[in-house]
Protein backbone atom coordinates (compact mmCIF):
# COMPACT_ATOMS: atom_id res chain seq x y z
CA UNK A 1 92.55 97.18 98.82
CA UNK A 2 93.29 95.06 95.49
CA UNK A 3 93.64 91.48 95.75
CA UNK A 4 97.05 89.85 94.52
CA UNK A 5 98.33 93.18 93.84
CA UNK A 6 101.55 94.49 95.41
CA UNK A 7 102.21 94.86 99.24
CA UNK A 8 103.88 96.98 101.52
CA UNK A 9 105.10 95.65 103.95
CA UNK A 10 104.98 98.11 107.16
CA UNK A 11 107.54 97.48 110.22
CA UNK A 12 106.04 98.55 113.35
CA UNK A 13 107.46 98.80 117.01
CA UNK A 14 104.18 98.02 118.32
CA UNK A 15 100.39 96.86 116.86
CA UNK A 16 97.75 98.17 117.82
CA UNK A 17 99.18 100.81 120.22
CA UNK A 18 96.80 102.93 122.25
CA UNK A 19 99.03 105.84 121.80
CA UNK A 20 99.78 105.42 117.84
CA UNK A 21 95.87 105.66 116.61
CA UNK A 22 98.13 108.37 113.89
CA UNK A 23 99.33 105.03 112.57
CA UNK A 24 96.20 102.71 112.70
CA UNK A 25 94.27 105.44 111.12
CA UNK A 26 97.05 106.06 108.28
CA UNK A 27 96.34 101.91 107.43
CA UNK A 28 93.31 102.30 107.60
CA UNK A 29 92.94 104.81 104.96
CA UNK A 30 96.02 102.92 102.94
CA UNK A 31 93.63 100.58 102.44
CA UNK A 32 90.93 102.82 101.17
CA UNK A 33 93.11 104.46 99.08
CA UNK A 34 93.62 100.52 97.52
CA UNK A 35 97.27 100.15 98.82
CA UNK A 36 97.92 96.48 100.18
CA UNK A 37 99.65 96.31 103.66
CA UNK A 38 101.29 93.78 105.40
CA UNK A 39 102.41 94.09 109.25
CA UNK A 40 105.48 93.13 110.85
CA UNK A 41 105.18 93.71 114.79
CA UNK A 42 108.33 93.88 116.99
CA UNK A 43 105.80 93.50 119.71
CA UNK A 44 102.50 91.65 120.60
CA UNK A 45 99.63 94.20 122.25
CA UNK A 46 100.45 95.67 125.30
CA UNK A 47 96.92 97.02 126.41
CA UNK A 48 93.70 95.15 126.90
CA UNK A 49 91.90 97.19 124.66
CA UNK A 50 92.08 99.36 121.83
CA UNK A 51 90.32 102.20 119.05
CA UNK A 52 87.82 101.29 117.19
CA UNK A 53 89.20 102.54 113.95
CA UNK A 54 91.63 98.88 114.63
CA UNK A 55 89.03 96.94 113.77
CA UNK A 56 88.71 98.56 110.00
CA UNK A 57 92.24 97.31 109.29
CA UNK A 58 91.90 94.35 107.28
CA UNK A 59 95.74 93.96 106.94
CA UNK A 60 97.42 90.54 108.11
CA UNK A 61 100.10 90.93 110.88
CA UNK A 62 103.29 88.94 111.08
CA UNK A 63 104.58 89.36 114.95
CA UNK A 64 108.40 89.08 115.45
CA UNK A 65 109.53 87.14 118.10
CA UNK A 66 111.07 90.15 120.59
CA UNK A 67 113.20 88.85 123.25
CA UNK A 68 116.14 86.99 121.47
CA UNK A 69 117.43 84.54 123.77
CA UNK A 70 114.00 83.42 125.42
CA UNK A 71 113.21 82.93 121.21
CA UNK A 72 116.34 82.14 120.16
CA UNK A 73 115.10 78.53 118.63
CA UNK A 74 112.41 80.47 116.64
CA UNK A 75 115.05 82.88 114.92
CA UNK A 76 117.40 79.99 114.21
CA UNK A 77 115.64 78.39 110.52
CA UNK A 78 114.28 81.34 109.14
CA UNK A 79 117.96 82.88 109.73
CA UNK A 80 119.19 79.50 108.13
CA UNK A 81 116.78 79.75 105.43
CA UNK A 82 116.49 83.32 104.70
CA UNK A 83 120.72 82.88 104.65
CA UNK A 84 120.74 80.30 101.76
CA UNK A 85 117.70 81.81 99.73
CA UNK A 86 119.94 85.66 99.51
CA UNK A 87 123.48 84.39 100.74
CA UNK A 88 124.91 87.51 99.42
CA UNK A 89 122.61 89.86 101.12
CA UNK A 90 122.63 87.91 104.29
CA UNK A 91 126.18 88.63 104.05
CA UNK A 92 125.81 92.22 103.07
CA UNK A 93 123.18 92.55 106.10
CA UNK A 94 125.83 91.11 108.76
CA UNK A 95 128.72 92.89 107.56
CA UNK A 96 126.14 96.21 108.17
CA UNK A 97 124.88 95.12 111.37
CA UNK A 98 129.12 94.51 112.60
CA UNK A 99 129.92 97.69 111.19
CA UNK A 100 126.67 99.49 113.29
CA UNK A 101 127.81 97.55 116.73
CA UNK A 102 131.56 98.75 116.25
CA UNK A 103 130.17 102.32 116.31
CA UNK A 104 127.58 101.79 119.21
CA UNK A 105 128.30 98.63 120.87
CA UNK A 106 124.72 97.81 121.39
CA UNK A 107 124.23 94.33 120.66
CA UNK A 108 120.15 95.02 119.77
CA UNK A 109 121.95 95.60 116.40
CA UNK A 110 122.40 91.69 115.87
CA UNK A 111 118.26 91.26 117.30
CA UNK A 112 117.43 93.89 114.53
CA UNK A 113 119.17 91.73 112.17
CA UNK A 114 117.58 88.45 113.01
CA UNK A 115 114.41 90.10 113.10
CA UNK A 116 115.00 91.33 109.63
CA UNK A 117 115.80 87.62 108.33
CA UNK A 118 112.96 86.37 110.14
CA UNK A 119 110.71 89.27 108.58
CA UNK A 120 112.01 88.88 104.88
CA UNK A 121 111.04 84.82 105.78
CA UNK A 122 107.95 85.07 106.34
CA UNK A 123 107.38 87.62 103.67
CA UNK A 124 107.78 84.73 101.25
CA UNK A 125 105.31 84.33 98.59
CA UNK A 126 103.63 87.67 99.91
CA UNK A 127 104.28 89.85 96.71
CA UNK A 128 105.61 92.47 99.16
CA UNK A 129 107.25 94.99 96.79
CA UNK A 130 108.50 97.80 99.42
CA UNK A 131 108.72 97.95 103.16
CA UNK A 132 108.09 101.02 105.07
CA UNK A 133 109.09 101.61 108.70
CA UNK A 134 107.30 103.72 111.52
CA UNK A 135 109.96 105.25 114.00
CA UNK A 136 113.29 106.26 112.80
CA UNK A 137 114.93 103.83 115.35
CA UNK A 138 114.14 99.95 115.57
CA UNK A 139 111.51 99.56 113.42
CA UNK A 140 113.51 101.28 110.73
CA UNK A 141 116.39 99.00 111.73
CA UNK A 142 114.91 96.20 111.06
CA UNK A 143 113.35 97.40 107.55
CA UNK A 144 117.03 98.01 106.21
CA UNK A 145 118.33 94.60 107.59
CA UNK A 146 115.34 93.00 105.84
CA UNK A 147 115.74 95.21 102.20
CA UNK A 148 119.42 94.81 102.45
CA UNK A 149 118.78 90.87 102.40
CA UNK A 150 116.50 90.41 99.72
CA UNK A 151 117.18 93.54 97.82
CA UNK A 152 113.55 95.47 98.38
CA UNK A 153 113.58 99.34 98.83
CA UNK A 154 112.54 100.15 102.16
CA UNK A 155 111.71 103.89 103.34
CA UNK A 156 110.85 105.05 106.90
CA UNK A 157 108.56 107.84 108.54
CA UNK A 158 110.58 109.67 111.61
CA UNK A 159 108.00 111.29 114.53
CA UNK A 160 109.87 112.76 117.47
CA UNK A 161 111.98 110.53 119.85
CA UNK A 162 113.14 108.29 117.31
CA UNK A 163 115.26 111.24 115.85
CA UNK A 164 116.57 112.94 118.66
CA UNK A 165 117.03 110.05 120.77
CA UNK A 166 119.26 108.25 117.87
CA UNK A 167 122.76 108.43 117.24
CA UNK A 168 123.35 110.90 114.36
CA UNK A 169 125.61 108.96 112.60
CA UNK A 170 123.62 106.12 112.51
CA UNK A 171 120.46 108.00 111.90
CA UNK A 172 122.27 109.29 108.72
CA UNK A 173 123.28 106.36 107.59
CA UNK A 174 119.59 105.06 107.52
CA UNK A 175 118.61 108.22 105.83
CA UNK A 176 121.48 107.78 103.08
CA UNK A 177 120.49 103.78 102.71
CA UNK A 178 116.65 104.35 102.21
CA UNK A 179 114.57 105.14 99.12
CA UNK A 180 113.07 107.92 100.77
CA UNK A 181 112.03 109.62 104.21
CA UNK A 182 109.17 110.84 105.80
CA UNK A 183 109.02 113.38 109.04
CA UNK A 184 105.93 114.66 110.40
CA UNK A 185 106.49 118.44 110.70
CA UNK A 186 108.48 121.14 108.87
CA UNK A 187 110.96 121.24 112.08
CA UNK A 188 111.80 117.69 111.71
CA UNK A 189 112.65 117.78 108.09
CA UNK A 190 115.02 120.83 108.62
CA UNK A 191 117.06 118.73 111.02
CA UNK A 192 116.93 115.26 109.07
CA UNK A 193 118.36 116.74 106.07
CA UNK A 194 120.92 118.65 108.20
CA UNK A 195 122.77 115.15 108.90
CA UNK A 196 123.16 114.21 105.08
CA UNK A 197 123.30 117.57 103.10
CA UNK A 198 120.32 117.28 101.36
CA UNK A 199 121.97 114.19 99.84
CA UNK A 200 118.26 112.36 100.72
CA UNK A 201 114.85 113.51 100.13
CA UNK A 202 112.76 114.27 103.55
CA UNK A 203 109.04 114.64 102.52
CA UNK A 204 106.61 116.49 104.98
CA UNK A 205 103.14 115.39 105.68
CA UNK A 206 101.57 115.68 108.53
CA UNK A 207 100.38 112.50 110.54
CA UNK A 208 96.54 114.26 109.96
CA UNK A 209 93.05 113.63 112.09
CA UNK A 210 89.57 112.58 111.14
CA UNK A 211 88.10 116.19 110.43
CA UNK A 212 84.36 114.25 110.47
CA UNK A 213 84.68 112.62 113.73
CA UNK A 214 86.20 115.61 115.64
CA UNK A 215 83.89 118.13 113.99
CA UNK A 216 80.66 115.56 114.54
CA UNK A 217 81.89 116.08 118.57
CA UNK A 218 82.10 120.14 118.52
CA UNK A 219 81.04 121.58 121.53
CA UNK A 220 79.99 125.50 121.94
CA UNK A 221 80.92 125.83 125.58
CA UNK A 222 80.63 129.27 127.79
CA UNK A 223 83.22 128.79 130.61
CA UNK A 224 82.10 128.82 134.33
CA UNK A 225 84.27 128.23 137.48
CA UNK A 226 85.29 125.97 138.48
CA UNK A 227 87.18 125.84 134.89
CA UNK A 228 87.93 122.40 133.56
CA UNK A 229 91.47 122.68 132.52
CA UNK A 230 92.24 119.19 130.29
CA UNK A 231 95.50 117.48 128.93
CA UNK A 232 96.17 114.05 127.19
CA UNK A 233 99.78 112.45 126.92
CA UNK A 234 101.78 110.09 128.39
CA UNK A 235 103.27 110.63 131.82
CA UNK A 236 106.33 111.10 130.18
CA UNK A 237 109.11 114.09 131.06
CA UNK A 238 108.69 115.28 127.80
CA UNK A 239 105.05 116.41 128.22
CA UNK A 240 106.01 118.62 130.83
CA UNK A 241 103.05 117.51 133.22
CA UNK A 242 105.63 118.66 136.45
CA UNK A 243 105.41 122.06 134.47
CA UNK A 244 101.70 122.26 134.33
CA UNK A 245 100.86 121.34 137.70
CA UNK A 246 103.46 123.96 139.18
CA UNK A 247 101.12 126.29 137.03
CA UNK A 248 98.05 124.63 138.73
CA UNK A 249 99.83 125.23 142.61
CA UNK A 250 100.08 129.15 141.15
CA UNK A 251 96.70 129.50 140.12
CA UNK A 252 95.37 127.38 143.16
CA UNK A 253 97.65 130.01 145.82
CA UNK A 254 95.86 133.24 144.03
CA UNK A 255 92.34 131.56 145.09
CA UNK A 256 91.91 131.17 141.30
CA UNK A 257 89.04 127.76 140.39
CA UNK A 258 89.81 125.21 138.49
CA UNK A 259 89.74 121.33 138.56
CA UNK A 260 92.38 119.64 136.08
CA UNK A 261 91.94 116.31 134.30
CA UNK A 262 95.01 114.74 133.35
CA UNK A 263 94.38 111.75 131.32
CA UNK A 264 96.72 109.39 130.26
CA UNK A 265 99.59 106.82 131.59
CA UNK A 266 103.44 106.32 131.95
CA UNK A 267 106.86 105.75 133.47
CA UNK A 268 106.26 109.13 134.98
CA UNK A 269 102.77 107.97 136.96
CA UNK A 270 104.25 107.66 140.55
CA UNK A 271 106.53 110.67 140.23
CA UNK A 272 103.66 112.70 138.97
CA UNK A 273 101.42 111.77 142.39
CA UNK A 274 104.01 112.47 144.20
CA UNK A 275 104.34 116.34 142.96
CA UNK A 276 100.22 116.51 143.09
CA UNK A 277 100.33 115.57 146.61
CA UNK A 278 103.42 117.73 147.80
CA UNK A 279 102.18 121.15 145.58
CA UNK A 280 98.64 120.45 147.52
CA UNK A 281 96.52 119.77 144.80
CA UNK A 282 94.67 116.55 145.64
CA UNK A 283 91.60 117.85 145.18
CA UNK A 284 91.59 119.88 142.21
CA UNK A 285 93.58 117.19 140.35
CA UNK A 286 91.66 114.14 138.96
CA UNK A 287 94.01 111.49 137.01
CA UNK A 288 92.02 109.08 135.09
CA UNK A 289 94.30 106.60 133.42
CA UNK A 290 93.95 105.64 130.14
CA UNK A 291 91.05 105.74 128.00
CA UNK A 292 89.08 104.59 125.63
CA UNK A 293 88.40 107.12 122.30
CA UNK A 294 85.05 107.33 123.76
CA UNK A 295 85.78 108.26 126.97
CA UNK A 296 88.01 110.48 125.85
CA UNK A 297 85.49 112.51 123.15
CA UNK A 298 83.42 112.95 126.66
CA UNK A 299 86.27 114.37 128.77
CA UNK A 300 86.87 116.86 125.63
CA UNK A 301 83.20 118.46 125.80
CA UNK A 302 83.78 118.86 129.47
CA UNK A 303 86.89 120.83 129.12
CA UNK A 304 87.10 124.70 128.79
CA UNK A 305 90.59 124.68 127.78
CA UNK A 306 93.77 122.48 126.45
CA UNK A 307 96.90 122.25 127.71
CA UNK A 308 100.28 120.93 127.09
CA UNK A 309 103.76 121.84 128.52
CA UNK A 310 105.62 120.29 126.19
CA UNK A 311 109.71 120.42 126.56
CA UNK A 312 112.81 118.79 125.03
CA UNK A 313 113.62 116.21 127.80
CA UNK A 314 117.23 115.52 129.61
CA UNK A 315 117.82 112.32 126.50
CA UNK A 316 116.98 115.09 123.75
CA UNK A 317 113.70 113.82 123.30
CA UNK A 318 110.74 116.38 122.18
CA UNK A 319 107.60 116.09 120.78
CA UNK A 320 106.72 116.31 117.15
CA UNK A 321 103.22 117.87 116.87
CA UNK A 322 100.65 116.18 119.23
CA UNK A 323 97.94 115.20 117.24
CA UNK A 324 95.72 116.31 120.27
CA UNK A 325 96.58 119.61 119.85
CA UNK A 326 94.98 118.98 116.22
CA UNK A 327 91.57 117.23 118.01
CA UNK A 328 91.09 119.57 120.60
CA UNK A 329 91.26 122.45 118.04
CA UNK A 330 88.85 120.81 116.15
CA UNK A 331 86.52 120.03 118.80
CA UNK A 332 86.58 123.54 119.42
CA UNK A 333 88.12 123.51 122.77
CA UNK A 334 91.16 125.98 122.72
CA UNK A 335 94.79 124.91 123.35
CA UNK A 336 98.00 126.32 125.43
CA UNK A 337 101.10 124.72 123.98
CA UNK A 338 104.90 125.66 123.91
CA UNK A 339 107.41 127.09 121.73
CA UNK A 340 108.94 123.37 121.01
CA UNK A 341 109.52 121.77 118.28
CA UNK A 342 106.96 121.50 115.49
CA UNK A 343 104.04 122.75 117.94
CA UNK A 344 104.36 126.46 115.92
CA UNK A 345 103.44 125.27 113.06
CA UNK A 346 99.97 124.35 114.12
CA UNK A 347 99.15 126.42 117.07
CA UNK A 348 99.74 129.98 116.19
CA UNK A 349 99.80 132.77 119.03
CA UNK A 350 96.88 134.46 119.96
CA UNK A 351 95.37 133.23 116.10
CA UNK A 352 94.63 129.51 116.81
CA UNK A 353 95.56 129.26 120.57
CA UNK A 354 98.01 130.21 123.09
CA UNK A 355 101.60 129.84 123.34
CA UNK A 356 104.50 130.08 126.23
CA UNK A 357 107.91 129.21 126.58
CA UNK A 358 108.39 125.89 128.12
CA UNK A 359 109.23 125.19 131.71
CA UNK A 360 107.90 128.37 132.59
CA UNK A 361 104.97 127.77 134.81
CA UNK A 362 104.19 131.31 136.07
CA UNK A 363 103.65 132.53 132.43
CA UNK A 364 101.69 129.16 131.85
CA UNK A 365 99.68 130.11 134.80
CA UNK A 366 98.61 133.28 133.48
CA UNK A 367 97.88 131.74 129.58
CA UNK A 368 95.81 129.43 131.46
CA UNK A 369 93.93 131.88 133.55
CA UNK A 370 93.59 134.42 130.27
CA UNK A 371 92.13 131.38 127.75
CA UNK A 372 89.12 130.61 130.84
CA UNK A 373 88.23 133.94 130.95
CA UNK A 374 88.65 136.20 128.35
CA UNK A 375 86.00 135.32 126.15
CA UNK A 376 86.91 137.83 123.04
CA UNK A 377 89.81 135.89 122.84
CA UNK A 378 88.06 132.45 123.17
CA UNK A 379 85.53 133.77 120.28
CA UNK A 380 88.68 134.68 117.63
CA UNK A 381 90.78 131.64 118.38
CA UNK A 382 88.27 128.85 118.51
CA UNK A 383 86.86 129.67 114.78
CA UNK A 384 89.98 130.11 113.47
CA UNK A 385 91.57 126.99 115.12
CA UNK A 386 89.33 125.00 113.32
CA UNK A 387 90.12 126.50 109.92
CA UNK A 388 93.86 125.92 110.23
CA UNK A 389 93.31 122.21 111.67
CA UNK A 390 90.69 122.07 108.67
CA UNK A 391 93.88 123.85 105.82
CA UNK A 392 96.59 122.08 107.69
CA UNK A 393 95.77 118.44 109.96
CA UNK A 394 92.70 116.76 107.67
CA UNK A 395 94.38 113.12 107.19
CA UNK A 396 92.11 111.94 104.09
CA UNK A 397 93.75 114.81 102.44
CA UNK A 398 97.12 114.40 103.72
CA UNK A 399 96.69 110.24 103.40
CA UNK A 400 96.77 110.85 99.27
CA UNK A 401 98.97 113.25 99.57
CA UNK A 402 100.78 109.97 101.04
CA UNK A 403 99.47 107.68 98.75
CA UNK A 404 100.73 110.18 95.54
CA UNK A 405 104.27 109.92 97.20
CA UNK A 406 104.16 105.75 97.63
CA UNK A 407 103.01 105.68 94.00
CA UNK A 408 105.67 108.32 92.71
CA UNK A 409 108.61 106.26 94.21
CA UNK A 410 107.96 102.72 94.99
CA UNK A 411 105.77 99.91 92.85
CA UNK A 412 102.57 100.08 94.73
């Protein structure tokens, strides 16, 4: 980190997030790397407790007020302010923001914008020289309001939901407005320069985990029933838990053992218990909630085998590439994912792990019964899991791979 030199400033839905430790961990080694950051929260913490890698970030954070009536008096003078400081890019920024709500009539557009005033406010006297947004949606939303106000270059980094959740036109339009873009898998580039033509450059690089502190936690582990069958995610459709415990309710009517951990929390939680209780599986199902990263490291050397059932959801919504695919290959604990999305890329079939087609729990039953007990298998997949995590997913590689791009086309 340099003292008084330039700052990015980095729009984030959320800080710290449980579920985002890719993000932390990418400020975190930012900052190593000597690139000054500068938060901008759309939201205040929403657990009680986070990662420890949090408390290495020494960057301030700015929160932006989120609910805009209830705050309305708090947007008011830095809108007023940041209006006569840039009059014509306040101007620029509201003729935008009309033109946005014509096409989608959602009046968050006008919140974005007032959170972009109140951002480029407070960023007075910061030396903030570029803004970067995480999430192709909001937070990204807010970054262009903001650089279209006081002139800065803003860029974004799109993961998953943000892109196939968002409107395309409007999601273009971002694209075509920003210095550059960032996606965090080969699949997601494809599509993002699909809706401008190649017009825009989409770099690669993916999100990355700390090789050292997965590898330090490697466990050597000879499966014995009952199997410990593990998964991570949010509770959300998505993730294809429904899909995964159908598998379980296959494997539990052939007599086959198991217990499964499901770890993790969402809007899906009561629907979830539900299914668990009506497919019979109280007892071999244990759901724990969410954890700590050191809980967490435990339930991985207790597991025998990973699994996600990934699938593109009803709203278009898919996953990127879990990073827990990433940490459970490098724990040494081998993974079943699905043929969705970006999850190819990393978790190669029958090489680095096992994959199915998703919603397709009788063939996930049987990938899940194979990766327990076929231990030829488990002896070629696990080694070279942990090379392609180590070629592919090491994040102090990939963060100046990062740091090279920042460099090459901003003034950091």
């Amino acid at each position: 980190m340099t003292a008084g030199g330039p700052v990015m400033g980095m729009v984030l839905k959320g800080y710290p997030r449980i579920s985002e430790t890719f993000i932390s961990n990418e400020i975190r080694l930012l900052e190593e790397q000597g690139i000054n950051v500068h938060i901008f929260s759309m939201r205040n913490p929403r657990e009680n407790f986070t990662h420890k890698s949090v408390e290495a970030i020494r960057a301030p954070v700015t929160y932006l007020p989120e609910l805009f009536w209830i705050n309305l008096h708090r947007f008011l003078w830095p809108n007023l302010r940041t209006a006569l400081d840039h009059p014509g890019g306040y101007g620029r920024a509201l003729a935008l923001a009309c033109r946005r709500f014509r096409r989608n009539r959602n009046p968050l557009t006008f919140k974005h914008l007032f959170q972009g005033a109140y951002l480029v406010h407070h960023a007075r006297g910061r030396n903030i020289v570029h803004l970067h947004a995480h999430f192709a949606h909001s937070p990204t939303s807010v970054a262009m309001f903001a650089a279209t106000i006081c002139g800065l270059p803003f860029s974004f980094t799109a993961h998953a939901k943000d892109i196939y959740t968002s409107d395309r036109q409007q999601l273009a339009q971002k694209i075509a407005l920003a210095r550059f873009v960032v996606t965090c898998t080969r699949y997601n580039k494809t599509y993002l320069e699909g809706l401008t033509g190649d017009k825009r450059p989409v770099h690669c690089v993916y999100h990355g985990i700390d090789l050292e502190l997965f590898f330090a936690h490697s466990v050597v582990r000879t499966p014995a029933p009952p199997y410990t069958i593990l998964t991570i995610a949010r509770l959300v459709e998505k993730k294809g838990i429904g899909d995964i415990l159908e598998a379980m309710a296959v494997l539990a009517g052939d007599g086959f053992p198991f217990r499964y951990v499901l770890i993790g929390d969402g809007d899906d939680r009561e629907m979830i218990v539900e299914k668990i209780r009506a497919l019979g599986l109280e007892k071999q199902v244990e759901m724990t909630g969410t954890l700590t990263h050191e809980q967490v490291l435990q339930h991985f050397r207790q597991a025998d085998c990973f699994v996600l059932g990934c699938r593109i959801a009803k709203s278009g919504d898919r996953d990127g590439i879990p990073n827990v695919l990433a940490e459970s290959m490098a724990i040494g604990v081998p993974v079943i994912g699905t043929r969705v999305s970006g999850i190819p890329e990393l978790v190669e079939h029958e090489r680095t792990g096992l994959l199915v087609d998703a919603a397709q729990p009788v063939e996930l039953a049987a990938a899940l019964r194979r990766i327990v007990t076929d231990i030829e298998l488990r002896q070629q997949i696990i080694p070279a899991a942990r090379e392609k995590v180590t070629e592919v997913f090491d994040n102090r590689r990939l963060i100046r791979d990062l740091v090279a791009l920042y460099r090459q086309l901003t003034h950091l």
